[in-house]
C-alpha atoms as a PDB file:
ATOM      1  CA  UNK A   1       0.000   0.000   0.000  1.00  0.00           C
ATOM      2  CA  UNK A   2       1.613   2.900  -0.917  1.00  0.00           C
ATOM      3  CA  UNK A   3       1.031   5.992   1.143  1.00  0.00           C
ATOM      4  CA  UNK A   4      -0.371   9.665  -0.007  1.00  0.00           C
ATOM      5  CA  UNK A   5       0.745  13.164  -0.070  1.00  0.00           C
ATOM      6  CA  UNK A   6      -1.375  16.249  -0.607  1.00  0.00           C
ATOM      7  CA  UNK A   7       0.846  18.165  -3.190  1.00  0.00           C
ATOM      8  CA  UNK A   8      -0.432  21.621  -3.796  1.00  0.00           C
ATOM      9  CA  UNK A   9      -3.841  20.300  -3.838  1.00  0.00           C
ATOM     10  CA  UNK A  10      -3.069  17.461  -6.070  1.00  0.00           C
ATOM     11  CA  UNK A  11      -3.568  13.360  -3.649  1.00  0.00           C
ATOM     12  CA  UNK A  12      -0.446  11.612  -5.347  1.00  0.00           C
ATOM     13  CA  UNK A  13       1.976   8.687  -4.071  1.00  0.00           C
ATOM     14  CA  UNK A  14       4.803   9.268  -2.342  1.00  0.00           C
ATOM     15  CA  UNK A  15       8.054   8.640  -3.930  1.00  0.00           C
ATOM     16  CA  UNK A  16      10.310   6.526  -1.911  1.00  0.00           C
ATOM     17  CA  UNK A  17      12.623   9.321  -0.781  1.00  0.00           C
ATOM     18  CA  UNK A  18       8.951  10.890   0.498  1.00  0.00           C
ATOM     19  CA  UNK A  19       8.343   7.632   2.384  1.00  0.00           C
ATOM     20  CA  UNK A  20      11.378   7.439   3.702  1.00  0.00           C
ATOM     21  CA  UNK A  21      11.662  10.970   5.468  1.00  0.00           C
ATOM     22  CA  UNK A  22       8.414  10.307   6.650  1.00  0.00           C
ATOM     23  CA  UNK A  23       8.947   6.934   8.441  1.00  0.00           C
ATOM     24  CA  UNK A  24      12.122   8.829   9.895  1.00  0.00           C
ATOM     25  CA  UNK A  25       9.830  11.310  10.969  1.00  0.00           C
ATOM     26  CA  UNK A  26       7.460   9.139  12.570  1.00  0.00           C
ATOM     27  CA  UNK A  27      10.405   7.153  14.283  1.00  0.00           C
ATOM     28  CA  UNK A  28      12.242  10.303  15.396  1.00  0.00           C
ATOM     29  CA  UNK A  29       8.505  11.443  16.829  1.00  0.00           C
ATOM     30  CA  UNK A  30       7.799   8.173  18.989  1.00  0.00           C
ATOM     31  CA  UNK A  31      11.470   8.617  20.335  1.00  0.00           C
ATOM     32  CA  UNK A  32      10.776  12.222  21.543  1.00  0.00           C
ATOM     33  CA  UNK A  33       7.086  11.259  22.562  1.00  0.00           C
ATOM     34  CA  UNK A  34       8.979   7.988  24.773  1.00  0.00           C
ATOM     35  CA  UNK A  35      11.792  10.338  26.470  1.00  0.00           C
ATOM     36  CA  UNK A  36       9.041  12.765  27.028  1.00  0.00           C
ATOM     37  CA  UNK A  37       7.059  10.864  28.896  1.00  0.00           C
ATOM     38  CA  UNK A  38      10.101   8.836  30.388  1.00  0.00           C
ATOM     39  CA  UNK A  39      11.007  12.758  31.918  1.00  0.00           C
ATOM     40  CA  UNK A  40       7.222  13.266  33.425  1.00  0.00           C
ATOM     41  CA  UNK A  41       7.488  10.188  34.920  1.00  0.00           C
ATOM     42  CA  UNK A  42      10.750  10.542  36.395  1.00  0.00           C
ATOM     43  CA  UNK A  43       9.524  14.675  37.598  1.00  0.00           C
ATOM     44  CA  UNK A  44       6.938  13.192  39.232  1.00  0.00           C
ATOM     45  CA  UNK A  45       8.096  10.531  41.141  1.00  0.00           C
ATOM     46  CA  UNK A  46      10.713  13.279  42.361  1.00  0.00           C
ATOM     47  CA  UNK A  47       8.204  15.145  43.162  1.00  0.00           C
ATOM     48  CA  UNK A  48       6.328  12.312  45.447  1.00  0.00           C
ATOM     49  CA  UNK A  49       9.502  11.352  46.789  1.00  0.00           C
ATOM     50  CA  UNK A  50      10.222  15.358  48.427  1.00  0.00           C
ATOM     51  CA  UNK A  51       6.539  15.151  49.492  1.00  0.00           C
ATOM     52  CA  UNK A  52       6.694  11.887  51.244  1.00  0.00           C
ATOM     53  CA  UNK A  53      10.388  13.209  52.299  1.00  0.00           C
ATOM     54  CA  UNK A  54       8.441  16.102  53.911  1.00  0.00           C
ATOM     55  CA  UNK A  55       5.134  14.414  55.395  1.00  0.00           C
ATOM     56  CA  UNK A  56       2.785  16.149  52.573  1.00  0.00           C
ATOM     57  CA  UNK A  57       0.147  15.655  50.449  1.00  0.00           C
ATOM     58  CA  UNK A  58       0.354  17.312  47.038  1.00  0.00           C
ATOM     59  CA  UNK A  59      -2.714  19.119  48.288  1.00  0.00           C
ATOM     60  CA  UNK A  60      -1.135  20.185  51.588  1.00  0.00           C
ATOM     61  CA  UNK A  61       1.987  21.284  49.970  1.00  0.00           C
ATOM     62  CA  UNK A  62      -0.094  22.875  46.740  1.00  0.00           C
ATOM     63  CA  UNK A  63      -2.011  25.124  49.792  1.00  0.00           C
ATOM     64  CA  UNK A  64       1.517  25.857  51.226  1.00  0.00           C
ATOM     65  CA  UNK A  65       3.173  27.297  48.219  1.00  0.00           C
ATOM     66  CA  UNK A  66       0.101  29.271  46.955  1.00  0.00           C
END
């Protein structure tokens, strides 16, 4: 199945270089989208581990800091 591009208005094929980029696209996307989310993970269990460090809830500590 060969995928599609919207060319100045004109639904064509993609030429293999066109596939190509975009598979590297979509690769280098689901990499950043991973180590994203890896990173909000990681924040947040930080952030649990200086509340429960502390004796807070995220509420407590929220009402604290304003």
């Amino acid at each position: 199945m060969a995928l599609k591009i919207n060319d100045n208005g004109v639904t064509r094929d993609m030429t293999a270089d066109e596939q190509a980029a975009y598979k590297a696209f979509q690769t280098d996307t689901a990499a950043e989208t991973e180590a994203q989310n890896k990173a909000l993970v990681a924040k947040k269990a930080a952030q649990k581990a200086v509340l429960d460090k502390l004796g807070l809830t995220a509420d407590e500590a929220s009402a604290l800091l304003g």
